[in-house]
Protein backbone atom coordinates (compact mmCIF):
# COMPACT_ATOMS: atom_id res chain seq x y z
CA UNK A 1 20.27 35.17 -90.67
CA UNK A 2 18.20 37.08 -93.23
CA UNK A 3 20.59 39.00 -96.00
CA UNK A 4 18.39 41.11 -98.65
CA UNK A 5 16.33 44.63 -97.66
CA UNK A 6 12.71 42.93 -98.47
CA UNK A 7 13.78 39.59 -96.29
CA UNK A 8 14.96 41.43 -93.12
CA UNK A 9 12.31 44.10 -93.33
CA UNK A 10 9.63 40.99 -93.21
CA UNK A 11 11.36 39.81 -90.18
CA UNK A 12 11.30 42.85 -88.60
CA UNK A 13 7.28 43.35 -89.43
CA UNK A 14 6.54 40.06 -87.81
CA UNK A 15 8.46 39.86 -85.00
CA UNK A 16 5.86 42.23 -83.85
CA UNK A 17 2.81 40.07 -84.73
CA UNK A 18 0.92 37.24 -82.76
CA UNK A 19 2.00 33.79 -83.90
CA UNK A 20 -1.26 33.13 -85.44
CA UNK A 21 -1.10 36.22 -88.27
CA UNK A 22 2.18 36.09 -88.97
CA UNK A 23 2.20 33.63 -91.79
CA UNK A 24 -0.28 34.77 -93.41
CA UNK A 25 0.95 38.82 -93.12
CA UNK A 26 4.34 37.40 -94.20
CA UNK A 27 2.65 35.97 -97.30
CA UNK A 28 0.82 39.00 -98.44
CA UNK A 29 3.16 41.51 -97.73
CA UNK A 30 6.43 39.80 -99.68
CA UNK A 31 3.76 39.87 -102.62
CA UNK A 32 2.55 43.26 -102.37
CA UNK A 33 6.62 44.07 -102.19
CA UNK A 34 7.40 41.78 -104.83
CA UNK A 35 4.70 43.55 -106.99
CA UNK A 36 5.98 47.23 -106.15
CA UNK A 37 9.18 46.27 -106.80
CA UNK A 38 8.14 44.88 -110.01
CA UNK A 39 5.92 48.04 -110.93
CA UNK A 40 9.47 50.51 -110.35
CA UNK A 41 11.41 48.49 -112.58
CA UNK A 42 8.71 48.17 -115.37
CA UNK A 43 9.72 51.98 -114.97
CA UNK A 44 13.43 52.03 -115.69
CA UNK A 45 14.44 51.95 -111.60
CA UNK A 46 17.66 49.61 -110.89
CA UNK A 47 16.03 46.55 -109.24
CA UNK A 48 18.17 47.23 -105.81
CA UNK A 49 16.99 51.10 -105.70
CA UNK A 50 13.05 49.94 -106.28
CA UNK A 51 13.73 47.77 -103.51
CA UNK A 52 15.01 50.72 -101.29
CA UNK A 53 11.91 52.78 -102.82
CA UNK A 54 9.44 50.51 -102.00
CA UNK A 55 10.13 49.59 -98.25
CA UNK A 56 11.18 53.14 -97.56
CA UNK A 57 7.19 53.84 -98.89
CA UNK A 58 5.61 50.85 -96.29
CA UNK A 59 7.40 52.87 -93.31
CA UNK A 60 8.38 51.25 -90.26
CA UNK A 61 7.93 47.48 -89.68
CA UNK A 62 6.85 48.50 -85.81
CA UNK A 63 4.23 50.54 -86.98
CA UNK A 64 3.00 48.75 -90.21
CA UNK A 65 2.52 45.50 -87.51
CA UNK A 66 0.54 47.55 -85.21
CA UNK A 67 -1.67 48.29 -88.28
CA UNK A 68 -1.79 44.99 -89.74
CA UNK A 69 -3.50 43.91 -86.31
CA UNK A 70 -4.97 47.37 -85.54
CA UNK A 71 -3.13 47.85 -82.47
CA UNK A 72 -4.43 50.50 -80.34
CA UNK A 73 -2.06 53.69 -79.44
CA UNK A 74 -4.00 55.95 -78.15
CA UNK A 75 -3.27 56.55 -74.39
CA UNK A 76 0.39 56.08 -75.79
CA UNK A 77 1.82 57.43 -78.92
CA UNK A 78 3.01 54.94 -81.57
CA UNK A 79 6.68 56.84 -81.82
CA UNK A 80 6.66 56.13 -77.70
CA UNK A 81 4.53 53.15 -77.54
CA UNK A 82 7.13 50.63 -78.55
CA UNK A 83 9.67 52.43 -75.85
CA UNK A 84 6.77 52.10 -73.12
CA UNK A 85 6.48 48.12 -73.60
CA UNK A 86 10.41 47.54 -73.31
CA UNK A 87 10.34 49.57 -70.28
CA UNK A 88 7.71 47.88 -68.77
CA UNK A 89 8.68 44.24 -69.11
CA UNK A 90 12.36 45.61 -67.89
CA UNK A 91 10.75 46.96 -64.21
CA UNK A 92 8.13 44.18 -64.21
CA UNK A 93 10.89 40.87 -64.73
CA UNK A 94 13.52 43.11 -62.40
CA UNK A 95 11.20 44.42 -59.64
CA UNK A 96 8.86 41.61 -58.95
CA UNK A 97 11.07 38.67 -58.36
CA UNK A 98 13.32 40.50 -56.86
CA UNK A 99 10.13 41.28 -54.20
CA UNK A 100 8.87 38.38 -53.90
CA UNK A 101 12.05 36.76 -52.98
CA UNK A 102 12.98 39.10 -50.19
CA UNK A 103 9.03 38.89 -48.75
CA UNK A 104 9.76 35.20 -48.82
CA UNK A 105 12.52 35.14 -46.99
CA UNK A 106 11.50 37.95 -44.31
CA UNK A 107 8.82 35.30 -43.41
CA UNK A 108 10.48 32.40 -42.92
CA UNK A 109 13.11 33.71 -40.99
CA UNK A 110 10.24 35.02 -38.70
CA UNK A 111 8.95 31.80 -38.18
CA UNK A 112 6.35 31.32 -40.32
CA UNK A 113 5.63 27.60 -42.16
CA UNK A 114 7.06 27.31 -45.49
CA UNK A 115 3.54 27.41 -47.22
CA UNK A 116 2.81 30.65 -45.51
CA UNK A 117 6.41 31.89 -46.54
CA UNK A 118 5.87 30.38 -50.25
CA UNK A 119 2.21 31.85 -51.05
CA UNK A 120 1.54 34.73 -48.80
CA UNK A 121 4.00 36.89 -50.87
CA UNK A 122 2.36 36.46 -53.88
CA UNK A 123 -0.67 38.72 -53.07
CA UNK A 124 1.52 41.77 -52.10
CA UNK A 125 3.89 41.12 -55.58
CA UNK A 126 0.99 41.23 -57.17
CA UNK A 127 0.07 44.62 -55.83
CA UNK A 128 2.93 45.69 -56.34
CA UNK A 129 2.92 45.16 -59.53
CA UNK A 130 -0.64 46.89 -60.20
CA UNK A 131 1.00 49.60 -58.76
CA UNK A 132 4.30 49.50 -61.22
CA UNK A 133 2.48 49.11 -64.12
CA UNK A 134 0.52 52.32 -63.53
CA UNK A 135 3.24 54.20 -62.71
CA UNK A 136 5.07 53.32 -65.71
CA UNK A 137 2.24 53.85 -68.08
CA UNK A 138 1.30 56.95 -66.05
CA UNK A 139 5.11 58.26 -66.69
CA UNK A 140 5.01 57.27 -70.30
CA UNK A 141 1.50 58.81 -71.19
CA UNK A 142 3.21 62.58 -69.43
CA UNK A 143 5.75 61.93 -71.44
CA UNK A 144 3.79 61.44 -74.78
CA UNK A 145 1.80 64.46 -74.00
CA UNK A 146 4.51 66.54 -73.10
CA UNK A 147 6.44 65.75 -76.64
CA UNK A 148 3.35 66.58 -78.27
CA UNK A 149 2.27 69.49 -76.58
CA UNK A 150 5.80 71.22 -77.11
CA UNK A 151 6.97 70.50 -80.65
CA UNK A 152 10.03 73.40 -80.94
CA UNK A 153 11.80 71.70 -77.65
CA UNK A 154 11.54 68.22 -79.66
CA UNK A 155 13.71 67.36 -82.15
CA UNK A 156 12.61 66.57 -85.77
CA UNK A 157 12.28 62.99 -85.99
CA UNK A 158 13.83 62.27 -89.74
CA UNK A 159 11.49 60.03 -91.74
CA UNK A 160 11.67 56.05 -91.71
CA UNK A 161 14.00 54.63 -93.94
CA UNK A 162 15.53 51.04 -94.82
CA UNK A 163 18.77 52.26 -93.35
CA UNK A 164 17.59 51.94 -89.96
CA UNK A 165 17.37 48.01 -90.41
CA UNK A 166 19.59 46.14 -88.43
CA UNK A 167 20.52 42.13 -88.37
CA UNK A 168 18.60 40.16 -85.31
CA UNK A 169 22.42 39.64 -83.69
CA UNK A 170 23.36 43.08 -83.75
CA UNK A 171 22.79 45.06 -80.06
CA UNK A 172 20.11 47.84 -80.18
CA UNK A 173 21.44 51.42 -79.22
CA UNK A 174 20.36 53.00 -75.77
CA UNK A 175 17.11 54.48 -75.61
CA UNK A 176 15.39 57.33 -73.23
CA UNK A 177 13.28 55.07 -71.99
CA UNK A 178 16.19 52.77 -70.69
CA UNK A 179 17.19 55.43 -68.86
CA UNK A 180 13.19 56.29 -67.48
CA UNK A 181 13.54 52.68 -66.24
CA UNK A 182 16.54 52.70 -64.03
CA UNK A 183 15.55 55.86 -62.39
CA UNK A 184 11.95 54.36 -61.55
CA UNK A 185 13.80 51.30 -60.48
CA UNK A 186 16.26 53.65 -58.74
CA UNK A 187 13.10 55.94 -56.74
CA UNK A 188 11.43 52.00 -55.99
CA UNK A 189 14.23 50.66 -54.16
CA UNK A 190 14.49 54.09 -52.28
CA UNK A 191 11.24 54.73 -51.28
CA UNK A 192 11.00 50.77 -49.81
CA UNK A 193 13.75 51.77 -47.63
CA UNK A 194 12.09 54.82 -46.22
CA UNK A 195 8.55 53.01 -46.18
CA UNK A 196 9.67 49.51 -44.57
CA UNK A 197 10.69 51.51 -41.17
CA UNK A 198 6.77 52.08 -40.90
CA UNK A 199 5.02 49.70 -43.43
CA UNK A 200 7.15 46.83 -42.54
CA UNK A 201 4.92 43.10 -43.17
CA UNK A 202 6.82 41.97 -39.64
CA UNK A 203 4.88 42.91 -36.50
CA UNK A 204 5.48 42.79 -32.88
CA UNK A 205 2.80 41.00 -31.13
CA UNK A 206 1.39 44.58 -30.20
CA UNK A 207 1.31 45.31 -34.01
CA UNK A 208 4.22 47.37 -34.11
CA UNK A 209 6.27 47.21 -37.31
CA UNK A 210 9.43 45.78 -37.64
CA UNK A 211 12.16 47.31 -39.77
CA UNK A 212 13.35 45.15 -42.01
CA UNK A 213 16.70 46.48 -42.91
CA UNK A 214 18.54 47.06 -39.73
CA UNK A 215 18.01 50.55 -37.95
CA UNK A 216 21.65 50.79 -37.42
CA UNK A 217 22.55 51.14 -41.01
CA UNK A 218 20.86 54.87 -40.96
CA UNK A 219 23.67 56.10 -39.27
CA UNK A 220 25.72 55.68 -42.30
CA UNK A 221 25.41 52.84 -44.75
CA UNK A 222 22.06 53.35 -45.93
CA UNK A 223 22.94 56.73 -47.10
CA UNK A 224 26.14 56.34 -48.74
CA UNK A 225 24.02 53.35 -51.17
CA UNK A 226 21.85 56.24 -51.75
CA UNK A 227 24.46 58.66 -52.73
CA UNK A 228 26.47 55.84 -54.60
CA UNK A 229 22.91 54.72 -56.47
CA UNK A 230 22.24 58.44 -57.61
CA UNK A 231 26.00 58.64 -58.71
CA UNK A 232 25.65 55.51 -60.51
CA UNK A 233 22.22 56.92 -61.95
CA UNK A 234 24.37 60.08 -63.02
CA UNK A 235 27.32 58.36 -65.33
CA UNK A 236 24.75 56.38 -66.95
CA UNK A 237 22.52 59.77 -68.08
CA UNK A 238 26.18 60.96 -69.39
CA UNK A 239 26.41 57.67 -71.34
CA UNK A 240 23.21 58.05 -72.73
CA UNK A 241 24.07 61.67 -73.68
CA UNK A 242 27.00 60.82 -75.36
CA UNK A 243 25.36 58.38 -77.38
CA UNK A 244 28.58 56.05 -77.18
CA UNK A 245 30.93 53.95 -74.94
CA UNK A 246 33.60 55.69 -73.27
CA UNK A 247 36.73 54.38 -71.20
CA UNK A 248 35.71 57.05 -68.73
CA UNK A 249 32.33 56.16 -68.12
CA UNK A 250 33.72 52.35 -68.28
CA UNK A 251 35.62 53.27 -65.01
CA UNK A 252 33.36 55.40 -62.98
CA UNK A 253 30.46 52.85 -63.45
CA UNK A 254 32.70 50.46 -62.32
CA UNK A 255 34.31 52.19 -59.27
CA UNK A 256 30.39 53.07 -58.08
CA UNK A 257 29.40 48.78 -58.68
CA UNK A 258 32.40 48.02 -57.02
CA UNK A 259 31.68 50.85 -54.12
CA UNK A 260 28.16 49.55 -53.54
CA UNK A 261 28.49 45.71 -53.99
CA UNK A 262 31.32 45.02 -51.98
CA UNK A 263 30.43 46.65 -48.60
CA UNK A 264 26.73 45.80 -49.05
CA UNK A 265 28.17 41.97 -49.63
CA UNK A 266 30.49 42.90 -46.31
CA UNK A 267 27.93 43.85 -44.40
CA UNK A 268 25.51 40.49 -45.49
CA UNK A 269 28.26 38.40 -44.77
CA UNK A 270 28.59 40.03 -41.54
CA UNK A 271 24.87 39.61 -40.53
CA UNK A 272 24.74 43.60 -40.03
CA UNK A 273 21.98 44.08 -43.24
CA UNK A 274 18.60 42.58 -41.84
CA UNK A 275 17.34 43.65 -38.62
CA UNK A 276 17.98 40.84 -36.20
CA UNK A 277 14.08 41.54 -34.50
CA UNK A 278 12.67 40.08 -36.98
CA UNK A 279 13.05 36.70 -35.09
CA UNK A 280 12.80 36.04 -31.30
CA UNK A 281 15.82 33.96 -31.59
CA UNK A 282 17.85 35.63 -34.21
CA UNK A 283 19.44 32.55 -35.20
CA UNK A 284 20.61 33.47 -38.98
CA UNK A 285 19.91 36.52 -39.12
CA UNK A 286 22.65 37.13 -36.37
CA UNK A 287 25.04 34.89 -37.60
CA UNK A 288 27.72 35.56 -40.19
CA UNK A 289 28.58 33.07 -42.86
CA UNK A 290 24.96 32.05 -42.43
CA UNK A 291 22.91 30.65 -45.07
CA UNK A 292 21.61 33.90 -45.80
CA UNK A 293 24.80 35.58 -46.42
CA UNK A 294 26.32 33.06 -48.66
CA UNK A 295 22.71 33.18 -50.84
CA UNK A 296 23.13 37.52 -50.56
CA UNK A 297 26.76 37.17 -51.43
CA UNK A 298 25.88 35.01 -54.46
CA UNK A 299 23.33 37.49 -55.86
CA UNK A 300 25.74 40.36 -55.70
CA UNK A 301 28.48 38.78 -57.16
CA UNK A 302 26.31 37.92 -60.22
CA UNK A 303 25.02 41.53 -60.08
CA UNK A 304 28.50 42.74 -59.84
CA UNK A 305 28.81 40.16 -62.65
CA UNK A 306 26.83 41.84 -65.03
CA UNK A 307 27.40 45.30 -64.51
CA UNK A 308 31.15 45.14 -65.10
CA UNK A 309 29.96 43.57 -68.10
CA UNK A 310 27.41 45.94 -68.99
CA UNK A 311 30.26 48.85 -68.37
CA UNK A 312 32.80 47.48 -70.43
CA UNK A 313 31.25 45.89 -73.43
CA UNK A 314 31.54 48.82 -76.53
CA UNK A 315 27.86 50.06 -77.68
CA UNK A 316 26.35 52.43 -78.27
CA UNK A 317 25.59 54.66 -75.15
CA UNK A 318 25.23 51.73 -72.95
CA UNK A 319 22.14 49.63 -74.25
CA UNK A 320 22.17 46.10 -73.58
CA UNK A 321 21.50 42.87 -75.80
CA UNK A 322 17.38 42.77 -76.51
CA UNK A 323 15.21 40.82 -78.76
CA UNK A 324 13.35 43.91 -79.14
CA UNK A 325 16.55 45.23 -80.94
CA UNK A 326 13.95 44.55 -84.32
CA UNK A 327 11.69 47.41 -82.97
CA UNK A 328 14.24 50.03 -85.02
CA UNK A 329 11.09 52.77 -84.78
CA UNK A 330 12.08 53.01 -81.27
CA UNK A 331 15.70 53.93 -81.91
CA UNK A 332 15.74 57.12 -82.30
């Protein structure tokens, strides 16, 4: 726990440094603080408003770090870069295991060898993720450009000051780009549903694809997780906009969990979710209570888990625990 202005604004600074420089950064800066503060008092300020003076004058810690190790910004703003690294490790650690996982188990239960299974996913993840981390940059570079090139629809962005420190423990408010990530999540996981119908890794011996989500579920299912995922994608942009937790919000993000977990966790259970050609002799895949629909069941009740969670626990507008609560030039 660090308690004064000068220590926590030093923590802050090198949280956002390589191991190797932050030492020695720590080092020089307390001293060039420690002599500011030193100069303002010489000068008749209280010792607690030099303090205030002189890290209000050094700016934010985010940016002071990036120019300590001369950090480039330029395809990305500084004021969005921070934003842009958050949201990328979020839809890199929640879309890429989540991939590889499913590709793994799509090809052992069509028969192949659990080396095939293990490594053969692993060079379409990492395409995959080529292809996320473009995107995201790509939608956070518009994004930039767009702020910039219309500066009356933007609103003034007040100047830095100590105020805006927080303590390590506290949760960081919701930002814009949380929001950027769950709809790019949100268009992900519906565009593989369209795409696997046609683009499916499974093929008949002909080379046809084979669906991997069962055909049936068009009829219905697949578009009422649609509707209930852009619902759910709807009461979180009002939580963002009201910048605070709401018993309202609390329920309707709960009703829409609870409306798309529990029949998708029906339907696994049921052995109705993956498309029972993509074996010759079904076996799990056609069998509830299978091994597969206790490990589906599992996920979604930990899921479930952590949304409730995430729905009912009071911040502000909806943001979840992060170590990169210290980058406090992002919350804005």
């Amino acid at each position: 726990m660090t308690t004064s202005l000068t220590d926590r604004y030093v923590a802050h600074t090198v949280r956002h440094l390589p191991e190797r420089h932050r030492r020695e950064i720590e080092r020089e800066l307390r001293a060039a603080i420690a002599d500011d503060i030193e100069a303002r008092t010489a000068h008749g300020e209280a010792p607690a408003d030099a303090e205030y003076a002189a890290l209000r004058e050094l700016g934010d810690p985010a940016h002071l770090a990036a120019r300590y190790v001369h950090r480039a910004m330029a395809l990305i703003g500084p004021d969005t870069y921070p934003g842009y690294v958050h949201a990328l490790r979020v839809a890199c650690w929640s879309v890429l295991p989540a991939l590889y996982v499913v590709l793994a188990l799509v090809l052992r239960a069509h028969g192949e060898n659990a080396w095939t299974a293990i490594f053969r996913p692993i060079g379409i993840t990492l395409t995959v993720a080529m292809y996320l981390v473009v995107g995201v940059t790509a939608l956070f570079a518009i994004a930039d450009r767009q702020r910039g090139a219309h500066p009356e629809t933007t609103e003034p962005i007040e100047p830095w000051t100590p105020d805006r420190l927080v303590t390590i423990e506290n949760p960081r408010p919701a930002r814009w780009s949380d929001l950027i990530v769950e709809v790019v999540l949100a268009v992900v996981l519906i565009a593989a549903l369209f795409a696997q119908r046609v683009l499916s890794p499974v093929t008949t011996a002909d080379g046809a694809s084979v669906p991997i989500v069962n055909p049936g579920l068009w009829a219905f299912w697949v578009p009422y997780f649609i509707a209930v995922t852009v619902l759910a994608l709807v009461v979180r942009a009002v939580t963002f906009r009201l910048r605070q937790w709401s018993p309202a919000t609390a329920v309707a993000a709960t009703a829409l969990t609870l409306a798309g977990t529990v029949p998708l966790a029906w339907l696994f259970w049921q052995a109705q979710v993956l498309n029972h050609a993509l074996t010759q002799d079904t076996g799990d895949l056609a069998t509830p209570g299978s091994w597969i629909a206790w490990l589906a069941v599992l996920v979604l009740a930990l899921v479930t888990t952590g949304s409730l969670f995430r729905a009912w626990r009071p911040r502000s507008g909806g943001g979840e625990v992060d170590s990169i609560a210290l980058q406090v030039g992002a919350q804005r």
